[in-house]
C-alpha atoms as a PDB file:
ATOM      1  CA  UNK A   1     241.245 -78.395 -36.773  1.00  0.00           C
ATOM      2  CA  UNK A   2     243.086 -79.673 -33.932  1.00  0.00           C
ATOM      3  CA  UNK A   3     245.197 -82.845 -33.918  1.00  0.00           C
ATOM      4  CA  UNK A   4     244.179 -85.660 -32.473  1.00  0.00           C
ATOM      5  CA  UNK A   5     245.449 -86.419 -29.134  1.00  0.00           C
ATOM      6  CA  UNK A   6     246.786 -90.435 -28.839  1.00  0.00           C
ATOM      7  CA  UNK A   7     246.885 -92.018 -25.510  1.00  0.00           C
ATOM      8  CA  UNK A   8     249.925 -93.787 -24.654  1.00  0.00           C
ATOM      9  CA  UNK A   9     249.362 -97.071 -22.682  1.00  0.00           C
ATOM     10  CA  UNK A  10     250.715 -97.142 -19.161  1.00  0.00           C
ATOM     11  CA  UNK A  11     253.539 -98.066 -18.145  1.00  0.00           C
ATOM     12  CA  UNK A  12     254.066-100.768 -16.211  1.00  0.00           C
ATOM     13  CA  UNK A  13     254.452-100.870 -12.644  1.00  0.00           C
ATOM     14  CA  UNK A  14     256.937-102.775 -10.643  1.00  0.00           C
ATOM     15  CA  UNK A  15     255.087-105.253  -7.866  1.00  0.00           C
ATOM     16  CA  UNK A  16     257.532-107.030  -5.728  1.00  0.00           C
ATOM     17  CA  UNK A  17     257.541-110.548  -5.959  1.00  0.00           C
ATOM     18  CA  UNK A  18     257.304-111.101  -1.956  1.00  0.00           C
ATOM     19  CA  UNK A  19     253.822-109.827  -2.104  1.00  0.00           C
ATOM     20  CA  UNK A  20     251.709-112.332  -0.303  1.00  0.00           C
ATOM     21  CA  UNK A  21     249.870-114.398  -2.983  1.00  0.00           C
ATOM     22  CA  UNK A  22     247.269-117.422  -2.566  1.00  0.00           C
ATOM     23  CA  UNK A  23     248.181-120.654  -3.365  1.00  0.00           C
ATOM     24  CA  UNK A  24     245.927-121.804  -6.454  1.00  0.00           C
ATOM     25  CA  UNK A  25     245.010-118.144  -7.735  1.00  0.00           C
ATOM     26  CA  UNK A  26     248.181-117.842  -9.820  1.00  0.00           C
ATOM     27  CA  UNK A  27     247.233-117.080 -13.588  1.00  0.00           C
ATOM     28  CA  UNK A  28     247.472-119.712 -15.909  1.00  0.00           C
ATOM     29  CA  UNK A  29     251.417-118.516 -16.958  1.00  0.00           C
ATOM     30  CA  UNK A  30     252.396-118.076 -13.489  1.00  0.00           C
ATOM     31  CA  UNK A  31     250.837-121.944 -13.190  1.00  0.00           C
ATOM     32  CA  UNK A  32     252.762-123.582 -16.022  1.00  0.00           C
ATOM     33  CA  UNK A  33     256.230-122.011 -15.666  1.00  0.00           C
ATOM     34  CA  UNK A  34     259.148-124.237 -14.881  1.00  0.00           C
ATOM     35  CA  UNK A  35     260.926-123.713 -11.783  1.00  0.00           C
ATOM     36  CA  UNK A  36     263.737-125.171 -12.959  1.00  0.00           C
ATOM     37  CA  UNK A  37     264.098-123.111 -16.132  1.00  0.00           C
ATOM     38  CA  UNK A  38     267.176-120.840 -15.836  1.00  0.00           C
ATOM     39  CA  UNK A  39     265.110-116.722 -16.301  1.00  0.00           C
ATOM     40  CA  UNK A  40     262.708-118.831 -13.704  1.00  0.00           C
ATOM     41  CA  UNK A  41     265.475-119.273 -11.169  1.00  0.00           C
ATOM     42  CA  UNK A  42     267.348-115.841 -12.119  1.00  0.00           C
ATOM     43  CA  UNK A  43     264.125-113.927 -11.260  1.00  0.00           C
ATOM     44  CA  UNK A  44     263.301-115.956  -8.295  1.00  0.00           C
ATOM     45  CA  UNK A  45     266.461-114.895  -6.527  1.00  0.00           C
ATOM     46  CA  UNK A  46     267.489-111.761  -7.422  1.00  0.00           C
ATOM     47  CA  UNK A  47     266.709-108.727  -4.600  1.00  0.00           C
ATOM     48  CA  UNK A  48     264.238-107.106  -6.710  1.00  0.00           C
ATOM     49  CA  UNK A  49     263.022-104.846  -3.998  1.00  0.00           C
ATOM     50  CA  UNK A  50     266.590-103.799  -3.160  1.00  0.00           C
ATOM     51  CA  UNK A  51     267.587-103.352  -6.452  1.00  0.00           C
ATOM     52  CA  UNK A  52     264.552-101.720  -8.029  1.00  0.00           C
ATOM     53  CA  UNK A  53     264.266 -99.354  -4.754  1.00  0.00           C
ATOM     54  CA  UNK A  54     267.616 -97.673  -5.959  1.00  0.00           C
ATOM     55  CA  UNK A  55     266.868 -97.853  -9.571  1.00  0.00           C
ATOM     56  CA  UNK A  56     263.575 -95.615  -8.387  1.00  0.00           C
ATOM     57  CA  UNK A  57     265.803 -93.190  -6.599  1.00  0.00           C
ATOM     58  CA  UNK A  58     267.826 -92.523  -9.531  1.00  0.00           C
ATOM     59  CA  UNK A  59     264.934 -92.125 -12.070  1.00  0.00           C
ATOM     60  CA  UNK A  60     262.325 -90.388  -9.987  1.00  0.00           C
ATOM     61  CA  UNK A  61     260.716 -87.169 -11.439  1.00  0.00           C
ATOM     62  CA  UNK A  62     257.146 -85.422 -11.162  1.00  0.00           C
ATOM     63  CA  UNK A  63     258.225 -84.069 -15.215  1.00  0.00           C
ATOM     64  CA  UNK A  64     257.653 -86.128 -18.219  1.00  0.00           C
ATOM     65  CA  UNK A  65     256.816 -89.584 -18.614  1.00  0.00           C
ATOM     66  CA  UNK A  66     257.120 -92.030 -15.759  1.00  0.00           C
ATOM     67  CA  UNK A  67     259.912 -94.263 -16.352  1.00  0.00           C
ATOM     68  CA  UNK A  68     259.261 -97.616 -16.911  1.00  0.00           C
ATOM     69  CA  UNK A  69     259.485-100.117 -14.555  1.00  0.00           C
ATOM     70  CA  UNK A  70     263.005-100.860 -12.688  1.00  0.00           C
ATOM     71  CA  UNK A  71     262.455-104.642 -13.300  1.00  0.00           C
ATOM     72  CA  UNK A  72     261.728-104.050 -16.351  1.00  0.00           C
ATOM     73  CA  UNK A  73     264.662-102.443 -17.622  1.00  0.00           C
ATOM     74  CA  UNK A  74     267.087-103.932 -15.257  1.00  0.00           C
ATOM     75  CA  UNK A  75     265.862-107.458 -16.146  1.00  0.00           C
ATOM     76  CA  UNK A  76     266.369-106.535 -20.015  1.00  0.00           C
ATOM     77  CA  UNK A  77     270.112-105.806 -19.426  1.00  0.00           C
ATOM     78  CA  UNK A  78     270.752-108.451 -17.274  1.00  0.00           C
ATOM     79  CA  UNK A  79     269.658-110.925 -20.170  1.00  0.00           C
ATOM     80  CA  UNK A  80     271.300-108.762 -22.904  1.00  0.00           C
ATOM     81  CA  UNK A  81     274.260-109.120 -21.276  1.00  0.00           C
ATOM     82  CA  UNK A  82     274.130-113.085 -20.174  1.00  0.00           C
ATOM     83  CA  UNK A  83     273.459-114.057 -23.970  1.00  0.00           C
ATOM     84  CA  UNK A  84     275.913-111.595 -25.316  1.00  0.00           C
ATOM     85  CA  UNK A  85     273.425-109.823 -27.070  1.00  0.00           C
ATOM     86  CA  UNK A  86     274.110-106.466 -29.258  1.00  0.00           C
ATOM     87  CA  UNK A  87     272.082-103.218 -28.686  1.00  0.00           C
ATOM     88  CA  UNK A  88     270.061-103.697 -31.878  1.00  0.00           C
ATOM     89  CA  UNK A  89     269.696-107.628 -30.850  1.00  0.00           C
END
């Protein structure tokens, strides 16, 4: 008998934030965030496209998984290391 196969869910995919959007279709989180809030602000003006356009450089393979997204993992150091957080934290 053959073991069953598990399908991993996808991983997610960077979208730059300058992509045009239309004023009033925002989702209901993107509607009730605080602009003023300090991961709002962070976010808002950090280079993502430069930044994540090296990050895909580096970590760009047609073998194995695809790596998850460059905002994604960049993000999650930046705020592991602005609240002084451990590896396991």
């Amino acid at each position: 008998m053959r073991g069953s196969y598990k399908k991993r869910a996808p991983s997610p995919v960077y979208s730059s934030p300058n992509q045009l959007s239309f004023e009033g279709f925002e989702t209901p989180f993107e509607q009730q965030l605080d602009l003023n809030n300090r991961w709002v602000f962070l976010a808002r003006n950090i280079p993502w496209d430069r930044i994540v356009g090296v990050y895909d450089k580096v970590f760009s393979s047609a073998e194995g998984r695809k790596p998850l997204s460059g905002r994604l993992v960049l993000g999650s150091l930046m705020i592991k290391h602005l609240c002084k957080l451990s590896d396991r934290e």
